[in-house]
C-alpha atoms as a PDB file:
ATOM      1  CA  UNK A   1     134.851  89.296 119.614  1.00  0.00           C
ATOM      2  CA  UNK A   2     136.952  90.345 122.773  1.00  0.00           C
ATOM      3  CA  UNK A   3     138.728  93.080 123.641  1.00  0.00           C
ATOM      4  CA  UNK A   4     139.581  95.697 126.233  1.00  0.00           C
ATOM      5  CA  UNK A   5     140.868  94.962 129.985  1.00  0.00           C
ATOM      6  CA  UNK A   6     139.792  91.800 131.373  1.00  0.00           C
ATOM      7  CA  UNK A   7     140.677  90.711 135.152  1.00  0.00           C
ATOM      8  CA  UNK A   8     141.728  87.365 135.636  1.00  0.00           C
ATOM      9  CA  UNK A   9     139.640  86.903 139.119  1.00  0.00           C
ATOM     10  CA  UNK A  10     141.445  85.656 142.628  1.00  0.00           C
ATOM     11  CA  UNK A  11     139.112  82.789 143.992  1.00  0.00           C
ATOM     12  CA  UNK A  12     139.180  84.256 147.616  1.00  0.00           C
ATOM     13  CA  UNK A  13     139.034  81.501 150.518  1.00  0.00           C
ATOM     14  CA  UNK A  14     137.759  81.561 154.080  1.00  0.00           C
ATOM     15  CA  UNK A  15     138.044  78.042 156.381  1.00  0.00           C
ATOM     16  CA  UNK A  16     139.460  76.672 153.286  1.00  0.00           C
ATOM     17  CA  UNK A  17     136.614  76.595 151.360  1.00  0.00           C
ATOM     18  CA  UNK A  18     135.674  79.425 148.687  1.00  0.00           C
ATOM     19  CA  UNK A  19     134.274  82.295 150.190  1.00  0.00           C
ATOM     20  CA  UNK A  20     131.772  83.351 148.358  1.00  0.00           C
ATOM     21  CA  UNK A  21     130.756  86.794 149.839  1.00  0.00           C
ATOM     22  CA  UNK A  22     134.234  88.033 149.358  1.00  0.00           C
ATOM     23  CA  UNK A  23     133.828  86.601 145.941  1.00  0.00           C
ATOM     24  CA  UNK A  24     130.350  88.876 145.276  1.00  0.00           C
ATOM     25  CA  UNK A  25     132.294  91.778 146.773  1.00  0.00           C
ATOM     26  CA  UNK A  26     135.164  91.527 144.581  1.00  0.00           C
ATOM     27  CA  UNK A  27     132.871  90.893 141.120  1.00  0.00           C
ATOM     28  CA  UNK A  28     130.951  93.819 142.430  1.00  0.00           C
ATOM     29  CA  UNK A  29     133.598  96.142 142.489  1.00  0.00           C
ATOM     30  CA  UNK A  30     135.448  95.074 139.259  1.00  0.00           C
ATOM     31  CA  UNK A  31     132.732  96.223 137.159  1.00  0.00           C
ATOM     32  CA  UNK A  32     131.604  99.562 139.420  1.00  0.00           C
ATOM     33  CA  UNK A  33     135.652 100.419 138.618  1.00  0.00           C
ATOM     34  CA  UNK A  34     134.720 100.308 135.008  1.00  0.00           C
ATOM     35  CA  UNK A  35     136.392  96.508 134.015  1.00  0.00           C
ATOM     36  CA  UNK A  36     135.450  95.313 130.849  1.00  0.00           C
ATOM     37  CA  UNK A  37     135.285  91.618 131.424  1.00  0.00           C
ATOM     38  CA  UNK A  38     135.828  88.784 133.867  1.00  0.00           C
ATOM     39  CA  UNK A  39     137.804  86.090 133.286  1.00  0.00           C
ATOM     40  CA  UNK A  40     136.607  83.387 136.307  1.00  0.00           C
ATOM     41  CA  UNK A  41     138.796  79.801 136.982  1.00  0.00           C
ATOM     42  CA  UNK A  42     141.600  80.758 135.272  1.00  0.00           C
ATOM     43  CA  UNK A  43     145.600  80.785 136.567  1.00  0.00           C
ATOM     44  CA  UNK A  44     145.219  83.488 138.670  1.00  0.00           C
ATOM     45  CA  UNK A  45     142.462  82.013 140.417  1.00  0.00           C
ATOM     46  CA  UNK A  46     143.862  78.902 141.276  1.00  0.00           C
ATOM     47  CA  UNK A  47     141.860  76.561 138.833  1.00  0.00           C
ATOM     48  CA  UNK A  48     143.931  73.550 139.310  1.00  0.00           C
ATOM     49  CA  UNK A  49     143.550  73.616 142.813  1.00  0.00           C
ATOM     50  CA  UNK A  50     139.842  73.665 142.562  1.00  0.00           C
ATOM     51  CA  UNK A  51     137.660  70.700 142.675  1.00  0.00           C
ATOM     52  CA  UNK A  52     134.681  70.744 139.441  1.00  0.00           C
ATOM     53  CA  UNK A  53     132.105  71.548 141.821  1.00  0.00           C
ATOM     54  CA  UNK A  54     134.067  74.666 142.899  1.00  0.00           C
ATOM     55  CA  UNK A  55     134.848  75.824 139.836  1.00  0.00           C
ATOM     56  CA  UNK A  56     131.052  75.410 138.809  1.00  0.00           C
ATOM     57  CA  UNK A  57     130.096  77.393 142.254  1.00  0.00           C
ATOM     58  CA  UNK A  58     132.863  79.893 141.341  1.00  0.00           C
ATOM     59  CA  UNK A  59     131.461  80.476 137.407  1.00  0.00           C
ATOM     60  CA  UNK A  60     127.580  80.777 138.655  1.00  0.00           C
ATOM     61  CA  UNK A  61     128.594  83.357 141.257  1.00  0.00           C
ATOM     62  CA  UNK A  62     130.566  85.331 138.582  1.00  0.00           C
ATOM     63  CA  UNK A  63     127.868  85.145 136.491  1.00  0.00           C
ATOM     64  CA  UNK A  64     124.795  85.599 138.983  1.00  0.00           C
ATOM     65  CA  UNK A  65     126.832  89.020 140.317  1.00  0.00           C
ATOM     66  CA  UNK A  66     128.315  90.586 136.570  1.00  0.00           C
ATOM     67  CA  UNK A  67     124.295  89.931 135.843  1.00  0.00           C
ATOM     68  CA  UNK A  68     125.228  90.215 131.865  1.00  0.00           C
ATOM     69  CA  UNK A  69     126.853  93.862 133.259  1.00  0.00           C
ATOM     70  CA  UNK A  70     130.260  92.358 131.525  1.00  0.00           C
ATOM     71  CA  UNK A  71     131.065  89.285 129.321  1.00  0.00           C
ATOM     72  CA  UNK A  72     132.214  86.427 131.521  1.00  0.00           C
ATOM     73  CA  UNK A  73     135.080  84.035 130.109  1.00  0.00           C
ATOM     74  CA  UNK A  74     135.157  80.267 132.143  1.00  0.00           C
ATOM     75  CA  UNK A  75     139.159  79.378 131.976  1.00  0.00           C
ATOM     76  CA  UNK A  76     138.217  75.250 132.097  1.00  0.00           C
ATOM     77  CA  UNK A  77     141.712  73.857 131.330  1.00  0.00           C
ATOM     78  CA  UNK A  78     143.097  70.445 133.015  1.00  0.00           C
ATOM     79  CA  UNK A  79     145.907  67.879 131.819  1.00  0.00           C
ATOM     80  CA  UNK A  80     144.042  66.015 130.059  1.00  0.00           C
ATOM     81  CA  UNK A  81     141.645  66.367 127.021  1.00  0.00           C
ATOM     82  CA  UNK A  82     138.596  64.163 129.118  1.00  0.00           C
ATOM     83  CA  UNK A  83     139.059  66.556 132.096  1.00  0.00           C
ATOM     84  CA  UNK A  84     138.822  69.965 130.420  1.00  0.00           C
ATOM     85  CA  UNK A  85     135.920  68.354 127.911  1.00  0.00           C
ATOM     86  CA  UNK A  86     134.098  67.617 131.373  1.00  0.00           C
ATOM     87  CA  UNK A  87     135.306  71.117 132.679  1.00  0.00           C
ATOM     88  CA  UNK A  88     133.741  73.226 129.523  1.00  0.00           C
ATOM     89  CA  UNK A  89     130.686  71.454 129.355  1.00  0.00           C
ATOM     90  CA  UNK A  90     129.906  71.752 132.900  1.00  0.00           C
ATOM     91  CA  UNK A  91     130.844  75.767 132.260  1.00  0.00           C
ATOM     92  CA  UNK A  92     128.608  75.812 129.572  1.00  0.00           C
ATOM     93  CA  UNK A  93     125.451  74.231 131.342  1.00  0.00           C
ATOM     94  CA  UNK A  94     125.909  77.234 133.835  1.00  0.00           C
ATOM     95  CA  UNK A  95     122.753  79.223 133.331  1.00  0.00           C
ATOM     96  CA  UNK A  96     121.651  82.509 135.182  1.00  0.00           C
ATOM     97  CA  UNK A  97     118.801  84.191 134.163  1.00  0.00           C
ATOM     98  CA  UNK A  98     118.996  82.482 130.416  1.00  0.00           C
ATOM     99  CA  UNK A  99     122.242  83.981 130.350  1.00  0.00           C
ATOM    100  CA  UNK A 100     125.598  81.664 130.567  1.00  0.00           C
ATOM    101  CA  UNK A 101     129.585  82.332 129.629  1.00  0.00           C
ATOM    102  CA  UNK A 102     130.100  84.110 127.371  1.00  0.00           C
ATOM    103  CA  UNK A 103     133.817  82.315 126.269  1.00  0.00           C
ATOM    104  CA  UNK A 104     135.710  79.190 127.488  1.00  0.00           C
ATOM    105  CA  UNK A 105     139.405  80.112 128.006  1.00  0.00           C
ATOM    106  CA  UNK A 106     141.758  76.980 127.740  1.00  0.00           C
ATOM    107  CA  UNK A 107     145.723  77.164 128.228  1.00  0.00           C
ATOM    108  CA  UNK A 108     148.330  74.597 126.291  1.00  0.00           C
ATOM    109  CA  UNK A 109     148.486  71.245 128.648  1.00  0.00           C
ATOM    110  CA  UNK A 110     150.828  71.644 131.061  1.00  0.00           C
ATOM    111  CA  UNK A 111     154.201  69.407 131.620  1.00  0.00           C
ATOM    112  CA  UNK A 112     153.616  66.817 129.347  1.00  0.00           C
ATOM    113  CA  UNK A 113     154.929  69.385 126.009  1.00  0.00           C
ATOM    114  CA  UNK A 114     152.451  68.009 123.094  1.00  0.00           C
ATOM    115  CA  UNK A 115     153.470  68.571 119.905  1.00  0.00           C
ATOM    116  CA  UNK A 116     151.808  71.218 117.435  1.00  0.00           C
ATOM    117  CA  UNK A 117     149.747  68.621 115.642  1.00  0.00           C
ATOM    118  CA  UNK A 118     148.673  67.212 119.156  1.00  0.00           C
ATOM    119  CA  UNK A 119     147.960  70.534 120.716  1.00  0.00           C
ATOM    120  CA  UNK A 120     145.871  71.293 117.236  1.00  0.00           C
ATOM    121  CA  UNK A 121     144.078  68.009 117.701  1.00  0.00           C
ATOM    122  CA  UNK A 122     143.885  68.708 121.039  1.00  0.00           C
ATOM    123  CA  UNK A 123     141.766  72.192 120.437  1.00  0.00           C
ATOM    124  CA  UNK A 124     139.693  70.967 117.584  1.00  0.00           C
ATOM    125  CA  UNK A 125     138.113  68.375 119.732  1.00  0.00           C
ATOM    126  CA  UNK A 126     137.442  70.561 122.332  1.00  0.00           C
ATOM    127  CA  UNK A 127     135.856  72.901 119.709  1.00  0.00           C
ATOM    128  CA  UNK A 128     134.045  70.138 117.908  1.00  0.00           C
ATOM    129  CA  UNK A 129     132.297  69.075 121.385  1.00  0.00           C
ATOM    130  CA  UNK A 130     131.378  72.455 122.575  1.00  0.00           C
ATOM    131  CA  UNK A 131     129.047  75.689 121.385  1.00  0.00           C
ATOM    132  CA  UNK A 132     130.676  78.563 122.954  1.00  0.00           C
ATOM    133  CA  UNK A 133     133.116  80.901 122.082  1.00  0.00           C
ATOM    134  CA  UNK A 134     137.234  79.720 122.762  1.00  0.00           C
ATOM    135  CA  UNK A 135     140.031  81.680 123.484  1.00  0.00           C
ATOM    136  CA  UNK A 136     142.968  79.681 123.261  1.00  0.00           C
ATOM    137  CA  UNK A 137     145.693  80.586 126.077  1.00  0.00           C
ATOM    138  CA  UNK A 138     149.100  80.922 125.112  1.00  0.00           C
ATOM    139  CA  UNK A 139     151.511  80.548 128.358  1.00  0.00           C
ATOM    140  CA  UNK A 140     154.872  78.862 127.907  1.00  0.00           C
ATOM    141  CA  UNK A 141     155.698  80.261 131.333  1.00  0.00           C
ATOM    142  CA  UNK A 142     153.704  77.957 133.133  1.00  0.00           C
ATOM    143  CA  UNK A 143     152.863  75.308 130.731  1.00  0.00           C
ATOM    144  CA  UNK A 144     156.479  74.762 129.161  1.00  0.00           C
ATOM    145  CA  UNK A 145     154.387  74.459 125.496  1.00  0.00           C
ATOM    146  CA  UNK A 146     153.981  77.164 123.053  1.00  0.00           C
ATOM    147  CA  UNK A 147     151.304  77.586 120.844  1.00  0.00           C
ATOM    148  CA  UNK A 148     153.125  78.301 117.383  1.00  0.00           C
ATOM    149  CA  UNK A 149     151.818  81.230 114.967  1.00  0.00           C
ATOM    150  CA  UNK A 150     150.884  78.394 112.721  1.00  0.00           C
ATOM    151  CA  UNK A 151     148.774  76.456 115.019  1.00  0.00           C
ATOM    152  CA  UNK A 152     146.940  79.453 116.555  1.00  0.00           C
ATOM    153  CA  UNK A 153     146.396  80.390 112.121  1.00  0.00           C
ATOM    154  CA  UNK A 154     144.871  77.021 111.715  1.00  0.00           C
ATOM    155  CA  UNK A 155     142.956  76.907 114.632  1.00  0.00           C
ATOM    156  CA  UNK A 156     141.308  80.562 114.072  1.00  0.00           C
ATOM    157  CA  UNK A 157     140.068  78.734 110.790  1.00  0.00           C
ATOM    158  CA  UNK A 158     137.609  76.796 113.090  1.00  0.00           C
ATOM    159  CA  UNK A 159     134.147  78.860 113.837  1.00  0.00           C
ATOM    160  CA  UNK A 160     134.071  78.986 117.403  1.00  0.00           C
ATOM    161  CA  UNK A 161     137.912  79.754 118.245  1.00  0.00           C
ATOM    162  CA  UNK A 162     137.784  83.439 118.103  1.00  0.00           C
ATOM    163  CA  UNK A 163     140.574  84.862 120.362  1.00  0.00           C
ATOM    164  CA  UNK A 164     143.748  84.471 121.369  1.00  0.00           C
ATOM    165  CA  UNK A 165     145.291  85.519 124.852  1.00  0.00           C
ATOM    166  CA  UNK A 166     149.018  86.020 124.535  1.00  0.00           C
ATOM    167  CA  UNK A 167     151.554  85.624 127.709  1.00  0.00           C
ATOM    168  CA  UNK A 168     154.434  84.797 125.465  1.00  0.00           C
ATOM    169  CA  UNK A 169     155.687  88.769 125.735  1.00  0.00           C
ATOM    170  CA  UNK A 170     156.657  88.575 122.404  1.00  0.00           C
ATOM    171  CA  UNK A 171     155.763  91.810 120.867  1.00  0.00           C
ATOM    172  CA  UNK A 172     156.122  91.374 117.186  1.00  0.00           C
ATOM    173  CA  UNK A 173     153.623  88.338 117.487  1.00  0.00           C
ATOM    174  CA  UNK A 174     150.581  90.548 116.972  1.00  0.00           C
ATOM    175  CA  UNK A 175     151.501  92.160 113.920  1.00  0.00           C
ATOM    176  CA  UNK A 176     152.476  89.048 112.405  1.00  0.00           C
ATOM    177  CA  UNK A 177     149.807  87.057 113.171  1.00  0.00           C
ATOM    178  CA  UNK A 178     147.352  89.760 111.943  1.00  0.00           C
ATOM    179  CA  UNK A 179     148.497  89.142 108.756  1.00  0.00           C
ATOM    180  CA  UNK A 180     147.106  85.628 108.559  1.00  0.00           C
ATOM    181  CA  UNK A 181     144.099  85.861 111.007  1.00  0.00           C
ATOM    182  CA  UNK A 182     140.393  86.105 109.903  1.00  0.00           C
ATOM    183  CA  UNK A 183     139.106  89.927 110.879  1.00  0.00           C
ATOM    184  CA  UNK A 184     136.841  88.191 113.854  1.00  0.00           C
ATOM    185  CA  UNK A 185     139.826  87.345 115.721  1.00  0.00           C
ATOM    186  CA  UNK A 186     140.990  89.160 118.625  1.00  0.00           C
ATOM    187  CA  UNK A 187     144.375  89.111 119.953  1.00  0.00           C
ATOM    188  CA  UNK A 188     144.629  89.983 123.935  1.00  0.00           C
ATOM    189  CA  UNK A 189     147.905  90.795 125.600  1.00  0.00           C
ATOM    190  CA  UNK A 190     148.028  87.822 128.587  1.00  0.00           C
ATOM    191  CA  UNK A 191     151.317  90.586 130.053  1.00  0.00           C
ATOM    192  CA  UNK A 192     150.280  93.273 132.044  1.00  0.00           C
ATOM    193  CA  UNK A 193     154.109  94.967 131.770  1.00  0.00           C
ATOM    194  CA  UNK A 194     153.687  94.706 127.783  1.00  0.00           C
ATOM    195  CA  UNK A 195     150.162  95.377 127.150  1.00  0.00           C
ATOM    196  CA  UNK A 196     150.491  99.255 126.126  1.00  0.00           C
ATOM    197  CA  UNK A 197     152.720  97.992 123.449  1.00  0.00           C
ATOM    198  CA  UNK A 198     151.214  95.084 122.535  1.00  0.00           C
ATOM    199  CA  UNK A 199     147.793  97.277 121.828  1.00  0.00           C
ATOM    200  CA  UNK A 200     150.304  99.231 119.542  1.00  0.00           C
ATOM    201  CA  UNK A 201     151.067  96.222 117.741  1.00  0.00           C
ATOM    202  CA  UNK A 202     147.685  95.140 117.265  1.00  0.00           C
ATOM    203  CA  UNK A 203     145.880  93.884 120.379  1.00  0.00           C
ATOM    204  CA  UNK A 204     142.713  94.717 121.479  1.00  0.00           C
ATOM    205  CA  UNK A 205     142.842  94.457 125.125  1.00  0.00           C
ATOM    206  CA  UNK A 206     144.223  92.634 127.757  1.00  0.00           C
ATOM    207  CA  UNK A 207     143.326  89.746 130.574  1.00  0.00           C
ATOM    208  CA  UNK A 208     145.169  91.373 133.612  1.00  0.00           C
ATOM    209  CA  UNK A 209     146.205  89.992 137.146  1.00  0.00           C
ATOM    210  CA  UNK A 210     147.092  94.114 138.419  1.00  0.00           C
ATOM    211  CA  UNK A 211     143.446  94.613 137.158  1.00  0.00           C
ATOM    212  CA  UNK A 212     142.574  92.453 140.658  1.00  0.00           C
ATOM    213  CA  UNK A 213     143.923  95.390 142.541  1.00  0.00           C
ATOM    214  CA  UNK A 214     143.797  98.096 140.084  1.00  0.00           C
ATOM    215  CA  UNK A 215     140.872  97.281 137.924  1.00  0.00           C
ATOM    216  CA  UNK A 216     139.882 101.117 137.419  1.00  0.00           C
ATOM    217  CA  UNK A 217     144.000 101.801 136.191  1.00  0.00           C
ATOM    218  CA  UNK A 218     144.006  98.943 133.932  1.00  0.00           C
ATOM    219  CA  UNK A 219     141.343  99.850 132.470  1.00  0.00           C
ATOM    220  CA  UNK A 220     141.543 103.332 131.697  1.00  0.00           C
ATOM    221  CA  UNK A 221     144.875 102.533 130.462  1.00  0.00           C
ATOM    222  CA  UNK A 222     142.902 100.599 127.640  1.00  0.00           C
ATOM    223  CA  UNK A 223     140.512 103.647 127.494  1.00  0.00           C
ATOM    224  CA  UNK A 224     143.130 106.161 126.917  1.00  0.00           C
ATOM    225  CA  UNK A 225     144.688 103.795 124.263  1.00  0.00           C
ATOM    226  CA  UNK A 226     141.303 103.576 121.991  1.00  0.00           C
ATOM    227  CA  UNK A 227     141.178 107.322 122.433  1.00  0.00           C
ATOM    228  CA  UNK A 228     144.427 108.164 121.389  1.00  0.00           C
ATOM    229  CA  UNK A 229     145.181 110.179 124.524  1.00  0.00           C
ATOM    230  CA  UNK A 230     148.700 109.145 124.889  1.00  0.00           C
ATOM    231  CA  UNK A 231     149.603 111.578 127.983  1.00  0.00           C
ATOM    232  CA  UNK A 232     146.430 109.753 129.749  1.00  0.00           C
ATOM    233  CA  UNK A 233     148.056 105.954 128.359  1.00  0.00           C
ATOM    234  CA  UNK A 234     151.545 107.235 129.614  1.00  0.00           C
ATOM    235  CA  UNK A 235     150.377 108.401 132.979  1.00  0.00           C
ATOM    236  CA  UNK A 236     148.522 105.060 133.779  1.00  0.00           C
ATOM    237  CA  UNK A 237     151.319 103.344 132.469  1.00  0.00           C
ATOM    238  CA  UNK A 238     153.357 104.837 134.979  1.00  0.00           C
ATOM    239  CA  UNK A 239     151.365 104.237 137.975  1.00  0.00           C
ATOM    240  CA  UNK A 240     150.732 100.939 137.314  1.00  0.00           C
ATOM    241  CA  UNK A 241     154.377  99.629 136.066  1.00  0.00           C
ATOM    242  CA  UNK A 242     155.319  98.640 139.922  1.00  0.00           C
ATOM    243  CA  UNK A 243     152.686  96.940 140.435  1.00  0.00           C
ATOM    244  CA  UNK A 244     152.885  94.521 137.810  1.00  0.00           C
ATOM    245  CA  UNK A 245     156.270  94.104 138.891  1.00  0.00           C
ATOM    246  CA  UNK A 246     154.699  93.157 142.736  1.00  0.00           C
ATOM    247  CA  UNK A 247     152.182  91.122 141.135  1.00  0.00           C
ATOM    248  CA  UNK A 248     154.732  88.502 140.523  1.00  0.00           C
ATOM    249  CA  UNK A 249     156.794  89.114 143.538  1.00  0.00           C
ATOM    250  CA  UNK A 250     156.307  86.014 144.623  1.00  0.00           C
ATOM    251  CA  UNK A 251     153.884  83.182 143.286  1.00  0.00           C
ATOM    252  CA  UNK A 252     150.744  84.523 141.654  1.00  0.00           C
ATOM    253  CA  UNK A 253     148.188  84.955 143.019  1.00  0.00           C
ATOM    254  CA  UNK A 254     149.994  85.617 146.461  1.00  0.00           C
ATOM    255  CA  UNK A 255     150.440  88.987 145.930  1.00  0.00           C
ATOM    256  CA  UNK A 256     147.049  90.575 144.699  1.00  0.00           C
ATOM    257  CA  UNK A 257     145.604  88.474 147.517  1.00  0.00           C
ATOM    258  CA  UNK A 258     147.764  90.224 150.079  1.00  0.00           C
ATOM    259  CA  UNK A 259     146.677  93.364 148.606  1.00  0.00           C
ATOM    260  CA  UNK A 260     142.647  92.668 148.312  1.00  0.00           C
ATOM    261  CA  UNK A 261     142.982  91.719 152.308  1.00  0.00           C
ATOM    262  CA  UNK A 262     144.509  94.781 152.871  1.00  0.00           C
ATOM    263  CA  UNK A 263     141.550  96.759 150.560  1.00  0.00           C
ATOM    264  CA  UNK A 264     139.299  94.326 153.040  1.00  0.00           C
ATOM    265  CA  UNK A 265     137.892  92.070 150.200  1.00  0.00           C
ATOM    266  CA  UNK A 266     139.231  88.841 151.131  1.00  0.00           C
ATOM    267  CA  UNK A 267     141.590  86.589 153.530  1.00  0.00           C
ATOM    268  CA  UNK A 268     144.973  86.557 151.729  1.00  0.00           C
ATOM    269  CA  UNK A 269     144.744  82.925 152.212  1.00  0.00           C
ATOM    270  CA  UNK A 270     145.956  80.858 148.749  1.00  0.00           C
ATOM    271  CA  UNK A 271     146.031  77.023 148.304  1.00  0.00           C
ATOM    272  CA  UNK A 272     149.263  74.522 148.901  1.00  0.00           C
ATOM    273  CA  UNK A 273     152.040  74.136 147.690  1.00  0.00           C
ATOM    274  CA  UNK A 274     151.885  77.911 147.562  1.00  0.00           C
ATOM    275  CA  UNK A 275     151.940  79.944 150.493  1.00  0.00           C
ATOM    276  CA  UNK A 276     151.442  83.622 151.854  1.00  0.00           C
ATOM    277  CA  UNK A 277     153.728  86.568 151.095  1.00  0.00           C
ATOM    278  CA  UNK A 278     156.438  86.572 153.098  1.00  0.00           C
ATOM    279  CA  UNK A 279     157.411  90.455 154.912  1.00  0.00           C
ATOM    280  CA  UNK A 280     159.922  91.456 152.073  1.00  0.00           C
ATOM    281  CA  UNK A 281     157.131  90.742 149.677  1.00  0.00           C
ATOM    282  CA  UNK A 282     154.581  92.650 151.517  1.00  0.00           C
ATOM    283  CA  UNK A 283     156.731  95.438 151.347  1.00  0.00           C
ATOM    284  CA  UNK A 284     157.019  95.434 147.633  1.00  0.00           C
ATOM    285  CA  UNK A 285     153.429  95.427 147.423  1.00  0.00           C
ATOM    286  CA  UNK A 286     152.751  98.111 149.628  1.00  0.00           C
ATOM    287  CA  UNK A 287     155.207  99.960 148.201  1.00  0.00           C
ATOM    288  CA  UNK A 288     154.118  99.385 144.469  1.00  0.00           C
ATOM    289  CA  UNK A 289     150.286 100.143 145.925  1.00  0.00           C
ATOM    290  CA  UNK A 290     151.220 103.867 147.393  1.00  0.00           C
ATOM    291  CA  UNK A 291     152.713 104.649 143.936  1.00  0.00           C
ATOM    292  CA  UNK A 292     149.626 103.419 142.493  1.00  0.00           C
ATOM    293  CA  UNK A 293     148.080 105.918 144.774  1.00  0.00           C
ATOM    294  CA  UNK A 294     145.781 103.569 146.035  1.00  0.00           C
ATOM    295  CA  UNK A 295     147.308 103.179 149.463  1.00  0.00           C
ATOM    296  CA  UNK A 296     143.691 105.069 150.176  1.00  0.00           C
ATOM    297  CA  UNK A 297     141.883 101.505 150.160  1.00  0.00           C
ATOM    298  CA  UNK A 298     144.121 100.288 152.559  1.00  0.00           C
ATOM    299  CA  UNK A 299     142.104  99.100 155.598  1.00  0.00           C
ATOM    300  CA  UNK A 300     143.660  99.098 159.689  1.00  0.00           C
ATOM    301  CA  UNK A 301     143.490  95.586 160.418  1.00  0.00           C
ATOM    302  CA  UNK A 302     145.189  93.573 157.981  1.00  0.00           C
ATOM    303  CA  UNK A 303     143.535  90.530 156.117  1.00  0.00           C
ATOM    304  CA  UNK A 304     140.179  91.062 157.900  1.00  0.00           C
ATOM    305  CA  UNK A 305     136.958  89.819 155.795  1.00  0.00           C
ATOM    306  CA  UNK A 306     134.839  92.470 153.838  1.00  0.00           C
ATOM    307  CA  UNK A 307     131.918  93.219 155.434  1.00  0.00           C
END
């Protein structure tokens, strides 16, 4: 049901609270660089440090903006099952136009390491409560809990649980998963340094941090891959391998939020107990944006507002 390059959206901030405008900007521009999809509230955009009311202001200006241009994925995880029940239904009363998300994205709990029976318990009521589309969010990384190939099997056999986005970087996972997976089932790389060869293995796209500061790259590198034009894939892949390396410089989303204030989008500003590139990191971003060849967007005053 989804596939091709997805950008897991900064939340910018001005004054501490979410700036909005920057926000409209930034959608804007996602989808005239030819994105796919938006994927709003997830890790990237700082979900757990956002209260429900900003996440809900964050979703309807996603959605109000993409204006059904692009499907539009709410990430609503939380600790606990009561939290991220409250945080997908208030995601799925979101209504624009008639027109609401389009998925609910929702990662393993973090730090408390639920078994596989729990975290399958933990899905299926989740699914059982809501209507929309799920794509559950593998990340060991950052939630120190895996999602085994047999849990992710068993959960695909529920209706509404549909896609699977994959951080684990373990690039024989698609293949074997395929084998077991009902044909609706999409399988989305979650690793912007792996996703050419994870679409070789079987994905269909990929949810992508770079994609904040690259969006038209990323996606043409998915392009190029559905058209078999592997000098195209190999050239984007190229531009585009130091700056996933930058990306993660320092604590995510630090880095594509330096880089968006120097395009002019948005304040560079993240949330506490993370904190603002230091110089070194700068420099790794700058340097990974001029091989990119998009040191064009770079603005004179750095980390001004856009517009």
């Amino acid at each position: 049901m989804f596939k091709g390059a997805f950008t897991a959206l900064v939340t910018p901030y001005k004054e501490g609270k979410i700036d909005l405008e920057a926000l409209r900007s930034l959608v804007d521009w996602q989808i005239r660089e030819g994105i796919d999809g938006l994927v709003a509230c997830g890790s990237t955009g700082e979900a757990f440090f956002l209260s429900h009311d900003e996440q809900k202001q964050v979703i309807k200006t996603v959605l109000e903006v993409a204006n059904k241009r692009v499907p539009v994925i709410a990430g609503t995880s939380a600790l606990t099952l009561n939290e991220t029940l409250a945080l997908a239904k208030q995601a799925e009363g979101i209504s624009v136009d008639g027109s609401g998300v389009d998925g609910l994205m929702i990662v393993t709990p973090p730090y408390m390491k639920p078994t596989q029976a729990a975290l399958y318990e933990y899905f299926k009521a989740i699914h059982d409560s809501t209507s929309t589309p799920m794509i559950l969010y593998d990340n060991p990384g950052r939630s120190a809990r895996e999602l085994s190939n047999t849990t992710v099997i068993e959960l695909a056999k529920l209706p509404r649980i549909v896609c699977l986005k994959d951080a684990t970087g373990d690039l024989t996972r698609p293949a074997t998963l395929l084998e077991k997976l009902p044909a609706k089932f999409t399988l989305l790389s979650g690793e912007d340094a792996t996703a050419p060869a994870y679409f070789a293995q079987g994905g269909v796209g990929v949810v992508s941090v770079s994609s904040n500061v690259a969006p038209n790259l990323v996606a043409t590198q998915w392009k190029a891959w559905c058209e078999a034009d592997l000098n195209r894939l190999s050239e984007t892949r190229t531009l585009l391998n130091p700056l996933h390396r930058a990306m993660f410089v320092e604590s995510n989303p630090a880095p594509a939020k330096y880089a968006l204030s120097r395009f002019g989008f948005c304040l560079p500003d993240v949330r506490k107990p993370l904190t603002t590139l230091t110089k070194p990191a700068k420099n790794v971003v700058d340097q990974a944006v001029t091989h990119a060849a998009l040191h064009y967007l770079y603005k004179p005053a750095l980390g001004t507002h856009h517009g």
